[in-house]
PDB file of N, CA and C in Angstrom:
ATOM      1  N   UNK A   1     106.084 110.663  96.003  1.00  0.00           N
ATOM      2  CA  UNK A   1     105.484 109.341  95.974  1.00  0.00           C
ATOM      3  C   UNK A   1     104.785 109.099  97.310  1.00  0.00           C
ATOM      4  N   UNK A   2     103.396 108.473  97.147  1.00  0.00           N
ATOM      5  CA  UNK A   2     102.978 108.839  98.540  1.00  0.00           C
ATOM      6  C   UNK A   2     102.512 107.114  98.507  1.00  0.00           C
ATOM      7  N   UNK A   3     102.478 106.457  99.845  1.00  0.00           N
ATOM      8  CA  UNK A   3     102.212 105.038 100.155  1.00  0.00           C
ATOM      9  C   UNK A   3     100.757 105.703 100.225  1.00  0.00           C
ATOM     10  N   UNK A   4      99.691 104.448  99.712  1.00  0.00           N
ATOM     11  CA  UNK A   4      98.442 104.257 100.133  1.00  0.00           C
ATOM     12  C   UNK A   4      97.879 102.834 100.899  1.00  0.00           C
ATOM     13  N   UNK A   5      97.108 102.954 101.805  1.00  0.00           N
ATOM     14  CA  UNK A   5      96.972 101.763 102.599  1.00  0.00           C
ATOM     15  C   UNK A   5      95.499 101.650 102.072  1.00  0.00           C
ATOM     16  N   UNK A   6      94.749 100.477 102.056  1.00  0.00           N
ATOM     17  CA  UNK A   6      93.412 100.227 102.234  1.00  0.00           C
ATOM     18  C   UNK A   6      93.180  98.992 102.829  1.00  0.00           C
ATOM     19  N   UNK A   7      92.379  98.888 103.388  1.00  0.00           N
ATOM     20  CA  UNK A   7      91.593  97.410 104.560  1.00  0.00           C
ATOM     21  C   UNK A   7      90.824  97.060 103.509  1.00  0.00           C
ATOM     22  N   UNK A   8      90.624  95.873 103.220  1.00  0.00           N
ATOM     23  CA  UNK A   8      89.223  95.553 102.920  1.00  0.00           C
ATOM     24  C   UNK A   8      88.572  95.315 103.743  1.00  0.00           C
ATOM     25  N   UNK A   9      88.378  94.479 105.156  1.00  0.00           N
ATOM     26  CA  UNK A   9      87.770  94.352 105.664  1.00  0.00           C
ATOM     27  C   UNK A   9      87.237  95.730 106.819  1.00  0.00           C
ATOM     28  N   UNK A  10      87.234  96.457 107.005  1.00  0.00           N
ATOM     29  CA  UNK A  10      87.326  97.891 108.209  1.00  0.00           C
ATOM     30  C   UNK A  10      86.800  98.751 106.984  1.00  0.00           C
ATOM     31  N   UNK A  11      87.276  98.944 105.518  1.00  0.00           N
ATOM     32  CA  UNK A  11      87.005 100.262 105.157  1.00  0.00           C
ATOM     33  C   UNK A  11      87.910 101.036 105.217  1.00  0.00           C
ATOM     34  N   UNK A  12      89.049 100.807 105.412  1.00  0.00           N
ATOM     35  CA  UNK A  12      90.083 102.026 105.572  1.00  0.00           C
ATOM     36  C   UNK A  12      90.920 102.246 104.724  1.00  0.00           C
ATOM     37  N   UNK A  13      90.936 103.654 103.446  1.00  0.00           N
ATOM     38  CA  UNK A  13      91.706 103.588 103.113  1.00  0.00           C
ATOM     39  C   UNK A  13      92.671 105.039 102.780  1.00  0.00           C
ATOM     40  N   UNK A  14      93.887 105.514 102.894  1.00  0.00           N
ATOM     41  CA  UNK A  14      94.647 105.961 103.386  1.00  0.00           C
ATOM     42  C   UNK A  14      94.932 107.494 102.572  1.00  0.00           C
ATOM     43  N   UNK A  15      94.212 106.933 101.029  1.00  0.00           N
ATOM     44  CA  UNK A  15      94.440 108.296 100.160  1.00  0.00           C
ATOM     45  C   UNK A  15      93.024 109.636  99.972  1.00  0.00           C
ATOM     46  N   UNK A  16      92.290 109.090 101.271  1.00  0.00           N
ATOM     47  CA  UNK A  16      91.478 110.240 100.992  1.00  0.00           C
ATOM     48  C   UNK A  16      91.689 110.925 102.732  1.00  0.00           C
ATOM     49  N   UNK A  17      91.052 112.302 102.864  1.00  0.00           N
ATOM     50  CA  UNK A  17      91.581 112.807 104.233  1.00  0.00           C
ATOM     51  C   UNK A  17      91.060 112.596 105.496  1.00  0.00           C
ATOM     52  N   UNK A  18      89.538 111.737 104.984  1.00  0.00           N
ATOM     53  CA  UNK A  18      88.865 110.786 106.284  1.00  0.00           C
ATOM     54  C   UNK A  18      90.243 109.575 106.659  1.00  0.00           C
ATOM     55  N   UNK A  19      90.130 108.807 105.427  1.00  0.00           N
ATOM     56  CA  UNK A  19      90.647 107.340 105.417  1.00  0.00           C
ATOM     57  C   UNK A  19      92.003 108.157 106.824  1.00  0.00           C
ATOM     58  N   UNK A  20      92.578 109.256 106.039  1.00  0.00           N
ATOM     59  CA  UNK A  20      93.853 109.130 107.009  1.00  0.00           C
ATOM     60  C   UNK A  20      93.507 109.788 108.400  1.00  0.00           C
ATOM     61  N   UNK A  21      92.177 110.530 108.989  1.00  0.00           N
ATOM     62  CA  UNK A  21      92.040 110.334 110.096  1.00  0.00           C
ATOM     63  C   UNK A  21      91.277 109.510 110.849  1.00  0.00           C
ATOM     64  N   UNK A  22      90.859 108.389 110.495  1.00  0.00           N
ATOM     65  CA  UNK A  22      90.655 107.273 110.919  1.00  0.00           C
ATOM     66  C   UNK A  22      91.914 106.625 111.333  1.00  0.00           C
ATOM     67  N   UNK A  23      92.902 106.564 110.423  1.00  0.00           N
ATOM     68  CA  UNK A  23      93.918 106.040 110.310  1.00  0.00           C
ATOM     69  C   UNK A  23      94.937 106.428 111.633  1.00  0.00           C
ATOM     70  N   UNK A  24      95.107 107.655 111.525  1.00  0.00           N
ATOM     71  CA  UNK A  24      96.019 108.133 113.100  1.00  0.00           C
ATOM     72  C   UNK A  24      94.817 108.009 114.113  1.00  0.00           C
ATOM     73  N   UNK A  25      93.967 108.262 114.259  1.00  0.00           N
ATOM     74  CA  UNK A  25      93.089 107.962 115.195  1.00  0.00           C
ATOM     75  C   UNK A  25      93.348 106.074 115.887  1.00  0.00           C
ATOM     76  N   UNK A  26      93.306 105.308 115.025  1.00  0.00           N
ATOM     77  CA  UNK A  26      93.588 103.859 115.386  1.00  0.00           C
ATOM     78  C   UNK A  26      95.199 103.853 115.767  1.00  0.00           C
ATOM     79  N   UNK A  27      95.931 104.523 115.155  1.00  0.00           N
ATOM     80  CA  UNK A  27      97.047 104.533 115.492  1.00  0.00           C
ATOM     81  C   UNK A  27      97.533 105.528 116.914  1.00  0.00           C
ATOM     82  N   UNK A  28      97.280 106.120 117.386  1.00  0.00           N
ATOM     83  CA  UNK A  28      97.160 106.541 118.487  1.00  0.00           C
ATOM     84  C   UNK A  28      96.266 105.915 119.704  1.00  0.00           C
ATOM     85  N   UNK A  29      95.200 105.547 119.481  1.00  0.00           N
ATOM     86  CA  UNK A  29      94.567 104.310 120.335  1.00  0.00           C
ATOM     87  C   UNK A  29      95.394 103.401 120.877  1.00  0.00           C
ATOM     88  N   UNK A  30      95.794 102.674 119.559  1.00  0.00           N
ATOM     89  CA  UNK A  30      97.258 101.723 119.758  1.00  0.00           C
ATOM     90  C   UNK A  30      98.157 102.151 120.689  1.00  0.00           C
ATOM     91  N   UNK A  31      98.818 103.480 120.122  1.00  0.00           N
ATOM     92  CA  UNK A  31      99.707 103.501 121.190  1.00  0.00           C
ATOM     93  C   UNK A  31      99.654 103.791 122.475  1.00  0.00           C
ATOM     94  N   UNK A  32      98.139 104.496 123.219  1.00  0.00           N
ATOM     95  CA  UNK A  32      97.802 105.130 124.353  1.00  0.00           C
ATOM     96  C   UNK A  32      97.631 103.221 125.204  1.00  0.00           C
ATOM     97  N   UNK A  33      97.139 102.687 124.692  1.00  0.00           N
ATOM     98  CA  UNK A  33      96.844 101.208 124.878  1.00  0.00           C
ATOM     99  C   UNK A  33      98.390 100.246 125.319  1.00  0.00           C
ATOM    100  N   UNK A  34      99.349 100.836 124.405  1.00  0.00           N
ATOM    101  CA  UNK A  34     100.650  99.633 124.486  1.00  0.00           C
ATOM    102  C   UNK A  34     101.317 100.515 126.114  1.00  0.00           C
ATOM    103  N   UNK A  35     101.103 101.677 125.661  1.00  0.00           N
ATOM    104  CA  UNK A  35     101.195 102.838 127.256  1.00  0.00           C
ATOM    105  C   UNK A  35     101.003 102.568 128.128  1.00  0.00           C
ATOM    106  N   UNK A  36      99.806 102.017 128.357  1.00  0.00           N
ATOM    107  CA  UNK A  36      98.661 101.640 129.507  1.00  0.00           C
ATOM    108  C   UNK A  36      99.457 100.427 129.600  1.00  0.00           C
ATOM    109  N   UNK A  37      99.743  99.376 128.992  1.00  0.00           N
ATOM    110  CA  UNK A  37     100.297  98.171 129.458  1.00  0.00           C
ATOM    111  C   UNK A  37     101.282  98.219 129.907  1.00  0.00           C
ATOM    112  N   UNK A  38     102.375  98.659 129.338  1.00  0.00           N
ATOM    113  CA  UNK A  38     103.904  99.409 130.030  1.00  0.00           C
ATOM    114  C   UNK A  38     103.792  99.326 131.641  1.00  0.00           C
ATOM    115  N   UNK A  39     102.868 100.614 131.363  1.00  0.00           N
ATOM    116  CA  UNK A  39     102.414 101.102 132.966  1.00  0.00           C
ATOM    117  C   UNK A  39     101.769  99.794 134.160  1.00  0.00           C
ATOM    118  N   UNK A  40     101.402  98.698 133.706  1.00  0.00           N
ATOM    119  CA  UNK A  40     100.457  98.027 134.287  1.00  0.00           C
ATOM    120  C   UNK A  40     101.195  97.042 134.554  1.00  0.00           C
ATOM    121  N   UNK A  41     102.281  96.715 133.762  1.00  0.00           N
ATOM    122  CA  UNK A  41     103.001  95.206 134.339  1.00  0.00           C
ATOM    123  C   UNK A  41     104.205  95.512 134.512  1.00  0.00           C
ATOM    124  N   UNK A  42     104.762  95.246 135.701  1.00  0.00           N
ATOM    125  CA  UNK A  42     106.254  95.848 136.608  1.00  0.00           C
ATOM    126  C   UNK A  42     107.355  95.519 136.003  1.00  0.00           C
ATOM    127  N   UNK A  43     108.377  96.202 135.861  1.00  0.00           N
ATOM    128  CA  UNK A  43     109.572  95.548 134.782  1.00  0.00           C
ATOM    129  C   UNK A  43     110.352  93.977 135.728  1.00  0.00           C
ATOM    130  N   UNK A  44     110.776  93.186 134.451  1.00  0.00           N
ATOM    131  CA  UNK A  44     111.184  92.289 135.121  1.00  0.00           C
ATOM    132  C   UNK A  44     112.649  92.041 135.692  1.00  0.00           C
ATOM    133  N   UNK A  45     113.013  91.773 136.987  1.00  0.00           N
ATOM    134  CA  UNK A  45     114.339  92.159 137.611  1.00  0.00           C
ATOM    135  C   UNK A  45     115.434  91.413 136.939  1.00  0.00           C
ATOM    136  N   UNK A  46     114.967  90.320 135.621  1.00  0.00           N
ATOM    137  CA  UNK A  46     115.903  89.994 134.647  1.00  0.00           C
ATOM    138  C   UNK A  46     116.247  90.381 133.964  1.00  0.00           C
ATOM    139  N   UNK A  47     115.672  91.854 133.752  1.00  0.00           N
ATOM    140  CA  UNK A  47     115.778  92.727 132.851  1.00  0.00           C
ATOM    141  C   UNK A  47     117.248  93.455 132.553  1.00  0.00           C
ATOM    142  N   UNK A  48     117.811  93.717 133.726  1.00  0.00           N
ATOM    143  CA  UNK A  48     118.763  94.351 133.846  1.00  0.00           C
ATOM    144  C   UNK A  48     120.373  93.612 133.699  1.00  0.00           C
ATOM    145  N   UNK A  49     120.231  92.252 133.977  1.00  0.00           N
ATOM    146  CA  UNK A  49     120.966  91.431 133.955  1.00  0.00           C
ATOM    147  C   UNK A  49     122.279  91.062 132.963  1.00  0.00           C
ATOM    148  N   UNK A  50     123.559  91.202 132.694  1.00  0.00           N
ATOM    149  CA  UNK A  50     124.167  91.245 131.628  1.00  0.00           C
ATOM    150  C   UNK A  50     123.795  89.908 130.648  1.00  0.00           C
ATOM    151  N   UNK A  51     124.216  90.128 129.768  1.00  0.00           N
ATOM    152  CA  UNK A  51     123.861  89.302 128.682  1.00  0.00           C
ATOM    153  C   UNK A  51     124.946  88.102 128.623  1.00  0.00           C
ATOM    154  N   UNK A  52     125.218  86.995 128.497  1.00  0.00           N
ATOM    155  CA  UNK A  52     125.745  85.956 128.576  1.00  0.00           C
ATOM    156  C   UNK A  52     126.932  86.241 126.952  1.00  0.00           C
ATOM    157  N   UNK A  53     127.968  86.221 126.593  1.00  0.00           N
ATOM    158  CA  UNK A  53     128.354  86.537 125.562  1.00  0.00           C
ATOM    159  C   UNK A  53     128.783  85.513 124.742  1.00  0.00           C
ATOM    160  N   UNK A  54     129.037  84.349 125.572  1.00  0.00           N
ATOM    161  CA  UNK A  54     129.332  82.969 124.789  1.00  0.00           C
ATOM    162  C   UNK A  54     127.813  82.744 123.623  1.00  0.00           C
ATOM    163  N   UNK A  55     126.905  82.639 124.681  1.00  0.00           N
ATOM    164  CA  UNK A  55     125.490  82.113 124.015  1.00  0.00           C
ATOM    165  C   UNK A  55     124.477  83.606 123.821  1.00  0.00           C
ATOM    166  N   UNK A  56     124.526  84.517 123.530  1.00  0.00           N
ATOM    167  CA  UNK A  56     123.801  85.866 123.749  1.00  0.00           C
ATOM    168  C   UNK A  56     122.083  85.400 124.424  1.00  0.00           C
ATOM    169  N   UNK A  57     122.267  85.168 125.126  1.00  0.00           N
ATOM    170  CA  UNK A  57     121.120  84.708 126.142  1.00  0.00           C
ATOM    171  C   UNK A  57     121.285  85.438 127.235  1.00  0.00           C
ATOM    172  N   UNK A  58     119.885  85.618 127.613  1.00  0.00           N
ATOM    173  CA  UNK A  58     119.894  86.522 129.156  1.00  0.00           C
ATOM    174  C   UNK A  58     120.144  85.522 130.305  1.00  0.00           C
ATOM    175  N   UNK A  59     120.285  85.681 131.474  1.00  0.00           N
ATOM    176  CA  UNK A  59     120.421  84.521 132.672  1.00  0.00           C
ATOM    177  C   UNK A  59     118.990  84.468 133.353  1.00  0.00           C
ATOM    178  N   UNK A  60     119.036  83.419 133.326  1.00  0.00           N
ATOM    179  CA  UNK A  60     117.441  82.783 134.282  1.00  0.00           C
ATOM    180  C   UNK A  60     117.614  82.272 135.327  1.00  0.00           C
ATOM    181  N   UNK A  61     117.128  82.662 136.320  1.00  0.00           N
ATOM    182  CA  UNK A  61     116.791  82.538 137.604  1.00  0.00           C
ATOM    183  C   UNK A  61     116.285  81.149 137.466  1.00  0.00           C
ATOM    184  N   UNK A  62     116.622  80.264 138.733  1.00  0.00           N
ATOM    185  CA  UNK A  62     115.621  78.742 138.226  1.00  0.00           C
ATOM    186  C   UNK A  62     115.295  78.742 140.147  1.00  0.00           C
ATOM    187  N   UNK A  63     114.484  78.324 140.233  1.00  0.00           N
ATOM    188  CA  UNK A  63     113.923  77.667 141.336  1.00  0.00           C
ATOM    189  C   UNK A  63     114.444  76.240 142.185  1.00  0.00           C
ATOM    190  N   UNK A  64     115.130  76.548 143.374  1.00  0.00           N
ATOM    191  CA  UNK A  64     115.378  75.323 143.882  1.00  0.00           C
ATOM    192  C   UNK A  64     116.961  75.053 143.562  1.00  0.00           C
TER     193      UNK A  64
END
């Protein structure tokens, strides 16, 4: 059983062997792109922080 995708709007659709390299082609873009952002914005030092277990909330730093 094979999934088929089609766009209407783009043209893309998934059961012929263009449609599906168009298809990983956008999908690899995507991910070289979410990559690039990773890389570009510094992790945040709240990140690491344990998790609150009463309320599963992270802890926030407040100002002042």
């Amino acid at each position: 059983m094979a999934l088929v995708f089609e766009s209407l709007a783009e043209k893309i659709e998934t059961s012929s062997v263009n449609g599906k390299l168009k298809f990983h082609i956008f999908a690899a873009l995507a991910e070289f792109e979410r990559n690039l952002i990773r890389e570009r914005i510094p992790p945040s030092p709240l990140a690491n922080l344990p998790i609150d277990a009463d309320n599963d909330e992270k802890h926030v730093l407040r100002d002042g």
